[in-house]
PDB file of N, CA and C in Angstrom:
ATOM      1  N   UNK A   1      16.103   6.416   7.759  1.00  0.00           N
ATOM      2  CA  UNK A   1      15.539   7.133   6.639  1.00  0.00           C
ATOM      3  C   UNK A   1      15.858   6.428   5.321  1.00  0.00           C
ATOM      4  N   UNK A   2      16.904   5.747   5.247  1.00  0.00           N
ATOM      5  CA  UNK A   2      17.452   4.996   4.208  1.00  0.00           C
ATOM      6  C   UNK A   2      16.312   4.255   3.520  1.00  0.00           C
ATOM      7  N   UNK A   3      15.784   2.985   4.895  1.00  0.00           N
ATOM      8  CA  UNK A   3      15.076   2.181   4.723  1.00  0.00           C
ATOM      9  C   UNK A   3      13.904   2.716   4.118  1.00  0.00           C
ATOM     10  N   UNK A   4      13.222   3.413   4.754  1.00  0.00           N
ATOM     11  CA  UNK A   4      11.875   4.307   3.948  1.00  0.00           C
ATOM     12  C   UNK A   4      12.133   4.834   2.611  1.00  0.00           C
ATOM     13  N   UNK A   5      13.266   5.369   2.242  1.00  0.00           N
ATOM     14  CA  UNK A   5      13.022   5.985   0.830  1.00  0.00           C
ATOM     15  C   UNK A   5      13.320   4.892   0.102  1.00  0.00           C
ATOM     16  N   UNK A   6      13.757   3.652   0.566  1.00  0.00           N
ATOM     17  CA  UNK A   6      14.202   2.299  -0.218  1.00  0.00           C
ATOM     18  C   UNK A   6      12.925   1.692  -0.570  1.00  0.00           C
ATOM     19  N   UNK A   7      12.238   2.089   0.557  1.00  0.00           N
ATOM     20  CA  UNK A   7      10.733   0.854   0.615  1.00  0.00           C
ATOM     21  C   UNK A   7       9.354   1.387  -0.388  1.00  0.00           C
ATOM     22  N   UNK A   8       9.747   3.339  -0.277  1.00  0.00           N
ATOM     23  CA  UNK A   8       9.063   3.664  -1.175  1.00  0.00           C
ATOM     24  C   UNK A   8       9.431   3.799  -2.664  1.00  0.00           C
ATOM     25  N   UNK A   9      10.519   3.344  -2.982  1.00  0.00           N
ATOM     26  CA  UNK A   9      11.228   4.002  -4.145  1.00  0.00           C
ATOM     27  C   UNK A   9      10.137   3.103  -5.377  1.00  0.00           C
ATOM     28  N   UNK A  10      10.101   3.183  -6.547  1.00  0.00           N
ATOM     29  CA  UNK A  10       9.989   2.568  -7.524  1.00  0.00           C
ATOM     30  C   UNK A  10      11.048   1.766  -7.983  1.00  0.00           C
ATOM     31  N   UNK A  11      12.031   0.988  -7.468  1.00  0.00           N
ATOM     32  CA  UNK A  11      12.679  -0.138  -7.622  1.00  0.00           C
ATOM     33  C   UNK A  11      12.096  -1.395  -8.345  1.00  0.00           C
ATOM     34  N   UNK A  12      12.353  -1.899  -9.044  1.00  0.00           N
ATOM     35  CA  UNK A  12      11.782  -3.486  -9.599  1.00  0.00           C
ATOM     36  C   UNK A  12      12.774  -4.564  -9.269  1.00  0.00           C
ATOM     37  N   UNK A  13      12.855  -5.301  -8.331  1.00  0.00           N
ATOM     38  CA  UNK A  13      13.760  -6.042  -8.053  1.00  0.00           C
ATOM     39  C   UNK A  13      13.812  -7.612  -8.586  1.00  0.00           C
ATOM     40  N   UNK A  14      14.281  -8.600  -9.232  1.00  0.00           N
ATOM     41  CA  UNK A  14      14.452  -9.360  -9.727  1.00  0.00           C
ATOM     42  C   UNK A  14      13.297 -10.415  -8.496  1.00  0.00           C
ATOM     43  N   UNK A  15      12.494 -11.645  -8.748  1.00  0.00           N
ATOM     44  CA  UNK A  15      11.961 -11.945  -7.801  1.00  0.00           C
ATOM     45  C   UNK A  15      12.679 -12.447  -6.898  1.00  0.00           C
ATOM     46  N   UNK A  16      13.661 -13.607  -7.537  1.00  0.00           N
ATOM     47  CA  UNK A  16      14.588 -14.299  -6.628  1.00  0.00           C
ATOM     48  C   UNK A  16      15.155 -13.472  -5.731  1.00  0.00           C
ATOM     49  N   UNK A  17      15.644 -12.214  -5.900  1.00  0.00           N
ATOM     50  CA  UNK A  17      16.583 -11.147  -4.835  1.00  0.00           C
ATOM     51  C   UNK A  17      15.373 -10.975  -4.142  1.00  0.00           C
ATOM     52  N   UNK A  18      13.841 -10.520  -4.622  1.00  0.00           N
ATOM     53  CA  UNK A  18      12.745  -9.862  -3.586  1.00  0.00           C
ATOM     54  C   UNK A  18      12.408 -11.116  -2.772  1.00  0.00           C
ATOM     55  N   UNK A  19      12.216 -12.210  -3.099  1.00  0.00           N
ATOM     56  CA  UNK A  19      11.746 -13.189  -1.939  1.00  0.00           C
ATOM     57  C   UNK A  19      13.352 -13.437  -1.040  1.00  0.00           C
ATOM     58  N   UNK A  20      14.181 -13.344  -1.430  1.00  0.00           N
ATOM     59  CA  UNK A  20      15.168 -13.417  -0.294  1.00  0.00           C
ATOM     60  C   UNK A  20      15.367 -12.604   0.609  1.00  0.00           C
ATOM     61  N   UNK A  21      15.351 -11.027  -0.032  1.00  0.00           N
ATOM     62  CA  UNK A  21      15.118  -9.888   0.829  1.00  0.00           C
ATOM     63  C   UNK A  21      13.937 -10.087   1.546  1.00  0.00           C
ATOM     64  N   UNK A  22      12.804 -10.328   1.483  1.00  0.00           N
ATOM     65  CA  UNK A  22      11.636  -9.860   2.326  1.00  0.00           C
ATOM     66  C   UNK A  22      11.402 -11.247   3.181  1.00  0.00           C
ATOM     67  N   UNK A  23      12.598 -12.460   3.674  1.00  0.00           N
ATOM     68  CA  UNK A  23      13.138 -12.901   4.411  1.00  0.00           C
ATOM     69  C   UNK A  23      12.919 -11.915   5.702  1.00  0.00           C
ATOM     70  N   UNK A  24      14.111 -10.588   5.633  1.00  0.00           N
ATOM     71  CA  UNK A  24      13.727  -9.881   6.595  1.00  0.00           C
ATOM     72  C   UNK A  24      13.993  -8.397   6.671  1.00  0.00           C
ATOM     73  N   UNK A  25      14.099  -8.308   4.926  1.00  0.00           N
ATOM     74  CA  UNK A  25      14.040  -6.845   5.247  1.00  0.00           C
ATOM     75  C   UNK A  25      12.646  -6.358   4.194  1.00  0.00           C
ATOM     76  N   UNK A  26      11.933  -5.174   4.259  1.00  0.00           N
ATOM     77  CA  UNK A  26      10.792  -4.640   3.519  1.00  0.00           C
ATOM     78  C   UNK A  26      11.398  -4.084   2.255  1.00  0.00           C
ATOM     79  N   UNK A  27      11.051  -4.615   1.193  1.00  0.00           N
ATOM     80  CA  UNK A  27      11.481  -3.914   0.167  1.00  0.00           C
ATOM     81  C   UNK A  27       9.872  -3.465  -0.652  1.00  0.00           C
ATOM     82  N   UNK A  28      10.364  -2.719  -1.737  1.00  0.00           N
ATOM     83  CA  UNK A  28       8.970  -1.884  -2.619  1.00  0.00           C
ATOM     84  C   UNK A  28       7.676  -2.477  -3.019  1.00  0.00           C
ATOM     85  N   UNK A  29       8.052  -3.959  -3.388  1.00  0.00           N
ATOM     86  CA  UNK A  29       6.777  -4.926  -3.592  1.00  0.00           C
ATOM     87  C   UNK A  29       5.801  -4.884  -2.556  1.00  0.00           C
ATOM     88  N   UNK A  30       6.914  -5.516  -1.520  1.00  0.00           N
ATOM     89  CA  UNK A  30       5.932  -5.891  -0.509  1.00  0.00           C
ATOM     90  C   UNK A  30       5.493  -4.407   0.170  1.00  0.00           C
ATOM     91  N   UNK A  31       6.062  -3.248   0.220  1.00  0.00           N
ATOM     92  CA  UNK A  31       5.305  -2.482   1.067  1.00  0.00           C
ATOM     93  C   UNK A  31       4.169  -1.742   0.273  1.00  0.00           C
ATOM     94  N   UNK A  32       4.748  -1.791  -0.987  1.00  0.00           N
ATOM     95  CA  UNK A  32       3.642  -1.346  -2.107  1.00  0.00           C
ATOM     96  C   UNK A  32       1.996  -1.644  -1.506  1.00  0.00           C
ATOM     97  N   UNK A  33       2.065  -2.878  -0.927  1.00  0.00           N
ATOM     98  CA  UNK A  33       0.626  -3.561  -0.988  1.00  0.00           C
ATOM     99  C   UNK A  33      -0.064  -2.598   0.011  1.00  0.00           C
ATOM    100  N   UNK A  34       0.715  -2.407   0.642  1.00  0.00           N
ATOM    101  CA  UNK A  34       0.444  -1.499   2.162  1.00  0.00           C
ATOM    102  C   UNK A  34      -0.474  -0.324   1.646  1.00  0.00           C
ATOM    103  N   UNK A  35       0.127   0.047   0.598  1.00  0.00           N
ATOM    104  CA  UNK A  35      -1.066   1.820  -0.117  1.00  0.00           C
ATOM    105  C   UNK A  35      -1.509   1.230  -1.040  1.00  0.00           C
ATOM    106  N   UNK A  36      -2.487   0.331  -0.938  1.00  0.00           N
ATOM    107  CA  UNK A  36      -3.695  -0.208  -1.720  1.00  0.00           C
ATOM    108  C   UNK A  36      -4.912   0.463  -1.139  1.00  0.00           C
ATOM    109  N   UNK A  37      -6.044   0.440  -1.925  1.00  0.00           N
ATOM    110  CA  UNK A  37      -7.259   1.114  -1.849  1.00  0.00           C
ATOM    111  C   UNK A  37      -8.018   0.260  -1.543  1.00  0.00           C
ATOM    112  N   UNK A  38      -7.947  -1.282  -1.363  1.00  0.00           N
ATOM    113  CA  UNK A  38      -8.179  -2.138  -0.806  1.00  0.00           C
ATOM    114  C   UNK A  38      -8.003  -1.956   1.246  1.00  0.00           C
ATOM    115  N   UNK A  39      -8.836  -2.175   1.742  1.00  0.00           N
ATOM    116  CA  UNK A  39      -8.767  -1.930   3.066  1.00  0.00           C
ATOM    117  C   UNK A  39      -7.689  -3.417   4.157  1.00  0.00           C
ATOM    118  N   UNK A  40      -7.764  -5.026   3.093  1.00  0.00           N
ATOM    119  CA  UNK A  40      -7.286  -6.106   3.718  1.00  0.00           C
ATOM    120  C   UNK A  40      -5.530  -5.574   3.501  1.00  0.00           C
ATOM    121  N   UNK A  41      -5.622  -4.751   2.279  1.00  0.00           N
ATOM    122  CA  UNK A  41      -4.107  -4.982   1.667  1.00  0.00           C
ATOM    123  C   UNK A  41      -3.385  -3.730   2.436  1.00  0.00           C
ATOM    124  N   UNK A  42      -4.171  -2.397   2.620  1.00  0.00           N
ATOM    125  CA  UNK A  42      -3.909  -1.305   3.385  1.00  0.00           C
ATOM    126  C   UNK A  42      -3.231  -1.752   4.957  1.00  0.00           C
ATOM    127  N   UNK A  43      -4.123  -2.504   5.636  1.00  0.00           N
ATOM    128  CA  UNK A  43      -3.766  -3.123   6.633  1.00  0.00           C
ATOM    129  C   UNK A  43      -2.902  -4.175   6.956  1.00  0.00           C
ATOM    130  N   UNK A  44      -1.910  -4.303   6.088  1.00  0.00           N
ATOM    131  CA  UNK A  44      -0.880  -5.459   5.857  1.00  0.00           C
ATOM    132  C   UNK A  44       0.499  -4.356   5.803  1.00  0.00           C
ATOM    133  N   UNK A  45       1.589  -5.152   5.855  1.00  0.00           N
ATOM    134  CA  UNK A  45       2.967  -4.555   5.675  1.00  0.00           C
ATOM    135  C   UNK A  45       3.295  -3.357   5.754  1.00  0.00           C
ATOM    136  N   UNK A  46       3.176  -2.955   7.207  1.00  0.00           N
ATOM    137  CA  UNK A  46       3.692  -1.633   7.907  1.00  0.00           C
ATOM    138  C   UNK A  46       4.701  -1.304   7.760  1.00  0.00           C
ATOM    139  N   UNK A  47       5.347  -2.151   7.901  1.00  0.00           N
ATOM    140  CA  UNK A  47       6.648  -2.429   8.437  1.00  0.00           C
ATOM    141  C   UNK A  47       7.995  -0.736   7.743  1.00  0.00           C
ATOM    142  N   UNK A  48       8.822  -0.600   8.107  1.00  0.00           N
ATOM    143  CA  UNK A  48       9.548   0.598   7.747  1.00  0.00           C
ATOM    144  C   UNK A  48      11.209   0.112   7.603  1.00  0.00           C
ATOM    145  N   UNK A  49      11.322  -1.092   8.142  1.00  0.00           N
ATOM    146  CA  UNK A  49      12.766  -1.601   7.756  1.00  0.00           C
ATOM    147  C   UNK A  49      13.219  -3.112   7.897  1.00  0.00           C
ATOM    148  N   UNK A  50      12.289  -4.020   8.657  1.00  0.00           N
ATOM    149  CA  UNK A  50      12.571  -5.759   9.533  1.00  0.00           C
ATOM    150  C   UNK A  50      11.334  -6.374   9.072  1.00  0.00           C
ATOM    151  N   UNK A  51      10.685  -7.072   8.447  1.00  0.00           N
ATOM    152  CA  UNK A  51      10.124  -7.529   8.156  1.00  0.00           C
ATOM    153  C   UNK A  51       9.248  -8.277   9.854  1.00  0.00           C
ATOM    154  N   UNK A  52      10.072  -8.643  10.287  1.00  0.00           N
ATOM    155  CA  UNK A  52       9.389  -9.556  11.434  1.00  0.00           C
ATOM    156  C   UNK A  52       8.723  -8.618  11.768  1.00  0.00           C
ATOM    157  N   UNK A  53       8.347  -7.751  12.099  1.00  0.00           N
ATOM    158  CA  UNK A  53       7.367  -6.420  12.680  1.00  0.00           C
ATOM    159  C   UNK A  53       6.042  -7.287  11.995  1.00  0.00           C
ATOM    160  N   UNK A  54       6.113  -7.421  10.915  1.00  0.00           N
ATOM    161  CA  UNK A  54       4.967  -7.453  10.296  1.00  0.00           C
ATOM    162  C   UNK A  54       3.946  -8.680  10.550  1.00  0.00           C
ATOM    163  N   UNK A  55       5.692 -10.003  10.387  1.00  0.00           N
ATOM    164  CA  UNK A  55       5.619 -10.913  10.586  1.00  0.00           C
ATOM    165  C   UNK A  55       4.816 -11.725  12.013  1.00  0.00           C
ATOM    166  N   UNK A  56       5.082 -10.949  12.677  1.00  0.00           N
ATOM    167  CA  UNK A  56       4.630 -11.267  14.430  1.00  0.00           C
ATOM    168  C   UNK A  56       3.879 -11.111  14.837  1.00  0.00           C
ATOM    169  N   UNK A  57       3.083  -9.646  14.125  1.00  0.00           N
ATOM    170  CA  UNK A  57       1.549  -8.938  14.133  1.00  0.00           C
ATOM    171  C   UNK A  57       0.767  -9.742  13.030  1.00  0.00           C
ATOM    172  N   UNK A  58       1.335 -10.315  12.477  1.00  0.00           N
ATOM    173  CA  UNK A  58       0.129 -11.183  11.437  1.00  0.00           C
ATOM    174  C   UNK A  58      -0.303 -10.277  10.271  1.00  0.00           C
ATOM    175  N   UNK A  59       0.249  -9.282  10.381  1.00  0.00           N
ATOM    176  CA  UNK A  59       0.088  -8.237   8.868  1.00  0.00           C
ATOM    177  C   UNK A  59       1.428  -8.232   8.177  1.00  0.00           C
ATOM    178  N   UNK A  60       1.728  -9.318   7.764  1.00  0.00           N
ATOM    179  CA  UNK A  60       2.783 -10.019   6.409  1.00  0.00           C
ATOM    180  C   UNK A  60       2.129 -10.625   5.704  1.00  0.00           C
ATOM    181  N   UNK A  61       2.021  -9.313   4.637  1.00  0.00           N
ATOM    182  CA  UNK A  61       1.491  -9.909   3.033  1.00  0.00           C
ATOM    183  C   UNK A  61       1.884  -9.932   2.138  1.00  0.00           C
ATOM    184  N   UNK A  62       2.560 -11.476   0.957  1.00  0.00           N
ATOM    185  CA  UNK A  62       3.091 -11.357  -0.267  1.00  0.00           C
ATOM    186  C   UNK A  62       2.292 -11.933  -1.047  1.00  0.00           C
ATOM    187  N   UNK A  63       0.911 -12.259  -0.965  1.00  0.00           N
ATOM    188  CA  UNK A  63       0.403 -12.394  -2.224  1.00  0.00           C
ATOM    189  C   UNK A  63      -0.786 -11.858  -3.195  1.00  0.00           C
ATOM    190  N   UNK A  64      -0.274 -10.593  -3.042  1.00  0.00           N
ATOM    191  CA  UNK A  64      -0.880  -9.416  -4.000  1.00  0.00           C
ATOM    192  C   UNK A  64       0.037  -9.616  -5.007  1.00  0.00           C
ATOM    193  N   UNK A  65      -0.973  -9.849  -6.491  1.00  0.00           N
ATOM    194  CA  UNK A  65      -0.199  -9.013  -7.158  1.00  0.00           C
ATOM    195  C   UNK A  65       0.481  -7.854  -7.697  1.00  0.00           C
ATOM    196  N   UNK A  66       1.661  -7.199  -7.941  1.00  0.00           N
ATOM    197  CA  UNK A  66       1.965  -5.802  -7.901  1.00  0.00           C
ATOM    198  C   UNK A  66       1.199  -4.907  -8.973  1.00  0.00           C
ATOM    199  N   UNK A  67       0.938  -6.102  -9.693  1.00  0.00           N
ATOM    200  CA  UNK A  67       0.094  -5.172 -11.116  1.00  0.00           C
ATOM    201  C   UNK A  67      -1.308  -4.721 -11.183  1.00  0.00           C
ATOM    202  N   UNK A  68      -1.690  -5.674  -9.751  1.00  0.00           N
ATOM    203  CA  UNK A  68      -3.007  -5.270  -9.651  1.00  0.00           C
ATOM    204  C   UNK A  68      -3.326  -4.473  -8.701  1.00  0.00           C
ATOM    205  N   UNK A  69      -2.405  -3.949  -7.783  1.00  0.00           N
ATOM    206  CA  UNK A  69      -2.516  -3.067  -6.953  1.00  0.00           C
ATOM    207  C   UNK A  69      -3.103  -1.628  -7.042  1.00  0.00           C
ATOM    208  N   UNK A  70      -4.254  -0.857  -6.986  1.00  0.00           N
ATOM    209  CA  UNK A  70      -4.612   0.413  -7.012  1.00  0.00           C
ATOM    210  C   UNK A  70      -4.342   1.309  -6.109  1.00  0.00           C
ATOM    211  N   UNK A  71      -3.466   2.478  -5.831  1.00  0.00           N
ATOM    212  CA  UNK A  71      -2.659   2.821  -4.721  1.00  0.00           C
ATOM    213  C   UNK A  71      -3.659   4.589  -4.524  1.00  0.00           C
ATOM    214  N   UNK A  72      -3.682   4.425  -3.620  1.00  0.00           N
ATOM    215  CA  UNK A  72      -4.365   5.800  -3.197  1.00  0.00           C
ATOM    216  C   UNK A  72      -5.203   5.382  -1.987  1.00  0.00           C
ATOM    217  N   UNK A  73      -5.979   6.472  -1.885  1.00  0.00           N
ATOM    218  CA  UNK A  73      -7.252   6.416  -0.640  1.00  0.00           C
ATOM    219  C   UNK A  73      -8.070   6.235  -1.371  1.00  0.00           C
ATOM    220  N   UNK A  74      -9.286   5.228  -1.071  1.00  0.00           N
ATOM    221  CA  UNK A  74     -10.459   4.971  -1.538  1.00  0.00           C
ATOM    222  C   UNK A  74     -11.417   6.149  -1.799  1.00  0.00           C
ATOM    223  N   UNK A  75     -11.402   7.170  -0.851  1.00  0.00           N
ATOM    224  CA  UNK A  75     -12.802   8.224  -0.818  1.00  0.00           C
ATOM    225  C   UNK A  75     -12.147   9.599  -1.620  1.00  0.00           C
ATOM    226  N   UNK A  76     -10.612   9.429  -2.031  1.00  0.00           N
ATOM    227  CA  UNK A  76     -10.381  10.245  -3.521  1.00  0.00           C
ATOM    228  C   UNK A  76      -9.445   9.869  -4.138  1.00  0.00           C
ATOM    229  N   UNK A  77     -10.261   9.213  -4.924  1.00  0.00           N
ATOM    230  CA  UNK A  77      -9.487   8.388  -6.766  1.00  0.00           C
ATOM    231  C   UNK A  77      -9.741   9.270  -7.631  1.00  0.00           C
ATOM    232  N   UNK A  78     -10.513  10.510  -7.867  1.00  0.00           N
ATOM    233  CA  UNK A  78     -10.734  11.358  -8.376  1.00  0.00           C
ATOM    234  C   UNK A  78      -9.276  12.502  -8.878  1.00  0.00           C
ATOM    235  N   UNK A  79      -8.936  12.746  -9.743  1.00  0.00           N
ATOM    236  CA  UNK A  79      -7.740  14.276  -9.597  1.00  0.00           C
ATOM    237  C   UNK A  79      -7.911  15.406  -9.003  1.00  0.00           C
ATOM    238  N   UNK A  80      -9.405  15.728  -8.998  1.00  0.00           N
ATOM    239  CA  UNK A  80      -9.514  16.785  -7.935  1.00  0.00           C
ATOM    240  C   UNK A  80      -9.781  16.773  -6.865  1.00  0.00           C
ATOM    241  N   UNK A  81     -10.110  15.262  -6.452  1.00  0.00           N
ATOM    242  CA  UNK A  81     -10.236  14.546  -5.124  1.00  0.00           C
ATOM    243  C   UNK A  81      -8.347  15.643  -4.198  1.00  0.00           C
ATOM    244  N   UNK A  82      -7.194  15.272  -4.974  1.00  0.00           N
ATOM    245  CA  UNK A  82      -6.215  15.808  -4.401  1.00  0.00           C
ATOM    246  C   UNK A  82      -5.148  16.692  -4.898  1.00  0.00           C
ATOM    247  N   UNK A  83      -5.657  17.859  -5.358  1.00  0.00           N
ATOM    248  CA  UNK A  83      -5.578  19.003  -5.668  1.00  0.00           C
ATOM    249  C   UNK A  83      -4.699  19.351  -4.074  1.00  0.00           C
ATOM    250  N   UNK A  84      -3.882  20.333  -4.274  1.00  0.00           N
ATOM    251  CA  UNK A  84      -3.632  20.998  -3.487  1.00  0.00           C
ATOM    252  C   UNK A  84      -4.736  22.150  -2.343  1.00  0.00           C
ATOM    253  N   UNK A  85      -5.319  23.084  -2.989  1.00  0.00           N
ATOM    254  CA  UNK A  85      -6.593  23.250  -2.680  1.00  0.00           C
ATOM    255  C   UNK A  85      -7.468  22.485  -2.027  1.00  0.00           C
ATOM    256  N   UNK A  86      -7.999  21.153  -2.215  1.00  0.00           N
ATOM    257  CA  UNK A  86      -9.073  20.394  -1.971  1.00  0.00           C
ATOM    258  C   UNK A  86      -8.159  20.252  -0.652  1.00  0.00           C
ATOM    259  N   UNK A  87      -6.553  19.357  -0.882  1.00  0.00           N
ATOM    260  CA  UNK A  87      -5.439  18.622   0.241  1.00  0.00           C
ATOM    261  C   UNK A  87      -5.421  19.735   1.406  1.00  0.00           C
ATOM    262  N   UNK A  88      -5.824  21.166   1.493  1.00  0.00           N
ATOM    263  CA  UNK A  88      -5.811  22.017   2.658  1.00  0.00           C
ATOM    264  C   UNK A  88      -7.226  22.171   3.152  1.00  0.00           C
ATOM    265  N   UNK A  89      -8.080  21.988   2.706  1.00  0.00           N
ATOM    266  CA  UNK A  89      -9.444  22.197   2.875  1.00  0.00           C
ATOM    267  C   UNK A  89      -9.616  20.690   4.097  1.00  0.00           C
ATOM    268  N   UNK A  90      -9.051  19.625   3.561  1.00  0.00           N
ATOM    269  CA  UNK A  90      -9.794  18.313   4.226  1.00  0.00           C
ATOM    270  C   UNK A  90     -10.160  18.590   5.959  1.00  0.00           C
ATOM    271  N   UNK A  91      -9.105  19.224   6.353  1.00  0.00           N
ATOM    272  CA  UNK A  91      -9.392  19.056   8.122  1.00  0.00           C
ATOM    273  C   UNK A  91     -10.584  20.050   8.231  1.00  0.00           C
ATOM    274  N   UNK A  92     -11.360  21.121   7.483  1.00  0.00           N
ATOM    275  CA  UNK A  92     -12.326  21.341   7.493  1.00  0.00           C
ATOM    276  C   UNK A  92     -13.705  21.299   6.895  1.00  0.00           C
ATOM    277  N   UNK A  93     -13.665  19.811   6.171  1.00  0.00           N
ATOM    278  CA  UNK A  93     -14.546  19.638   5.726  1.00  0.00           C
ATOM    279  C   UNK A  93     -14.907  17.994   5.961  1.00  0.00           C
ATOM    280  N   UNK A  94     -16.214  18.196   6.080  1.00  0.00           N
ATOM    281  CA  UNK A  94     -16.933  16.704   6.387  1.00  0.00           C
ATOM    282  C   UNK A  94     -16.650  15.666   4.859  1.00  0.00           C
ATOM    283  N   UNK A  95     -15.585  14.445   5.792  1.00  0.00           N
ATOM    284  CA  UNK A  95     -15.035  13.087   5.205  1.00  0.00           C
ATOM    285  C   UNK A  95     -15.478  12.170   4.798  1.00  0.00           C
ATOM    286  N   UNK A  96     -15.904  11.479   3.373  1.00  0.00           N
ATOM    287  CA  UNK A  96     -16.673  10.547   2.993  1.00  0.00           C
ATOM    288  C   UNK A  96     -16.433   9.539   3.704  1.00  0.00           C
ATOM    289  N   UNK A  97     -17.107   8.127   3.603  1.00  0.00           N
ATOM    290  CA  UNK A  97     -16.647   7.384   4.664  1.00  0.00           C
ATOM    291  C   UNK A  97     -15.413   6.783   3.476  1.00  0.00           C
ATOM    292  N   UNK A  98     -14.054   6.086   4.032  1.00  0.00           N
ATOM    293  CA  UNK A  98     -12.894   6.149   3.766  1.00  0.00           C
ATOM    294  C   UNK A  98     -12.775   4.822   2.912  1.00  0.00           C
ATOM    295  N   UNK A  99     -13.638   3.204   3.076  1.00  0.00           N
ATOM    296  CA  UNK A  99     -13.841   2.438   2.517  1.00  0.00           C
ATOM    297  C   UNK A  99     -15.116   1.912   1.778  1.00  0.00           C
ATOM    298  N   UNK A 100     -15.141   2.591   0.914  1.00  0.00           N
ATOM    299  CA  UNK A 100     -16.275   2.507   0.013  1.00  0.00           C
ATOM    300  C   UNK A 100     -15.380   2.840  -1.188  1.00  0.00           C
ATOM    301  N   UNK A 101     -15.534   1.591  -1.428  1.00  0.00           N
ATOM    302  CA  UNK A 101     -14.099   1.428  -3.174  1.00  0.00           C
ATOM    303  C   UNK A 101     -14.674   0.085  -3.248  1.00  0.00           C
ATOM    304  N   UNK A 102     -15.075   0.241  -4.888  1.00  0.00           N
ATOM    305  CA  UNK A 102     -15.518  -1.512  -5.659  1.00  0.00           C
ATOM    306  C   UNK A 102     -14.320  -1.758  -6.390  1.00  0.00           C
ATOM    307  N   UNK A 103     -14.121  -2.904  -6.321  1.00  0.00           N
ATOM    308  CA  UNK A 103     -12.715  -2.737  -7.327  1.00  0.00           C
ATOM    309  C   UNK A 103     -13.204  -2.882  -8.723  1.00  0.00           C
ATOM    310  N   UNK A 104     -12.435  -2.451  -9.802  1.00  0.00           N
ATOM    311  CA  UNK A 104     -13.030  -2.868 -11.085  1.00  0.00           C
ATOM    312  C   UNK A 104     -13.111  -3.987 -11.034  1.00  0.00           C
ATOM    313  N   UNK A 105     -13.905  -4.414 -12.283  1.00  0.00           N
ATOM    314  CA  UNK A 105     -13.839  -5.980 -12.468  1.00  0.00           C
ATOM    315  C   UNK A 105     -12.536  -6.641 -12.765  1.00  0.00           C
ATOM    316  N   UNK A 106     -12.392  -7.986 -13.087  1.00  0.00           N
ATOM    317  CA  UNK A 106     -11.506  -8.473 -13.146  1.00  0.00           C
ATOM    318  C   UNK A 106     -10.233  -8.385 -11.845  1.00  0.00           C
ATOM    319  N   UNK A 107     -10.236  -7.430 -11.020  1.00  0.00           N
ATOM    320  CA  UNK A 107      -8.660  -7.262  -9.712  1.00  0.00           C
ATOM    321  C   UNK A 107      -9.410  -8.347  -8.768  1.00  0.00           C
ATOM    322  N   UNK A 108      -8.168  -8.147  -8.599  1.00  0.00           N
ATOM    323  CA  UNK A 108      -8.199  -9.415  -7.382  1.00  0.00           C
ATOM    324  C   UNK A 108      -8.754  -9.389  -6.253  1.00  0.00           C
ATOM    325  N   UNK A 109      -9.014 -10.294  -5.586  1.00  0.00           N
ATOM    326  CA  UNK A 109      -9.842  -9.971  -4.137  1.00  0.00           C
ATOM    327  C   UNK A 109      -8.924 -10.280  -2.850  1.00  0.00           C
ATOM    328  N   UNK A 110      -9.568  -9.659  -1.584  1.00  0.00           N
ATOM    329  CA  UNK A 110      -9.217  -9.958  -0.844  1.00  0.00           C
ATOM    330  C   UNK A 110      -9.060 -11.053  -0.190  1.00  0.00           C
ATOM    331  N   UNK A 111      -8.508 -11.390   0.935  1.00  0.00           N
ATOM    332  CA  UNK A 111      -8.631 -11.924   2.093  1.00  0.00           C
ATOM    333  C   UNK A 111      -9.971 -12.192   2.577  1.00  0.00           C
TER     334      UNK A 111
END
């Protein structure tokens, strides 16, 4: 549990310490990329504590930038997209399709 609230925390770690850490352990950068609204970056860095997990499956990704990262689900970027209300309703209501997100101009692209 450690590892998870470490990986989600808002930490900023110096780079030199983050590229040594993510050697082999997951720290906030790199899992950050993981809840992108991007579908290449979503599908990258699972991982919950060893980096090699990620590493071995071929979903080890460090070159997102962190600033350009947009974190949510693609089919609600909206505020009332996740309302509490709307967040109990979803299992009964018909789901936009889940990747249909343009990025603004200027962010970076995928893979």
């Amino acid at each position: 549990m450690g590892s998870i609230l470490f990986h989600h925390s808002n930490i900023r770690l110096p780079i030199a310490i983050e590229r040594t850490l993510n050697g082999f352990v997951v720290t906030p950068r790199m899992h950050g990329i993981h809840h992108s609204v991007v579908e290449g970056e979503t599908n990258s860095n699972w991982s919950s504590g060893l980096t090699i997990w990620d590493k071995l499956h071929g979903t080890y990704r460090n070159d997102v930038p962190q600033d350009q990262i947009i974190i949510g689900v693609p089919a609600y970027q909206q505020k009332q997209d996740v309302g509490l209300r709307s967040m109990l309703s979803l299992p009964f209501v018909h789901q936009p399709p889940s990747w249909n997100f343009v990025l603004p101009e200027g962010n970076h692209e995928t893979k």
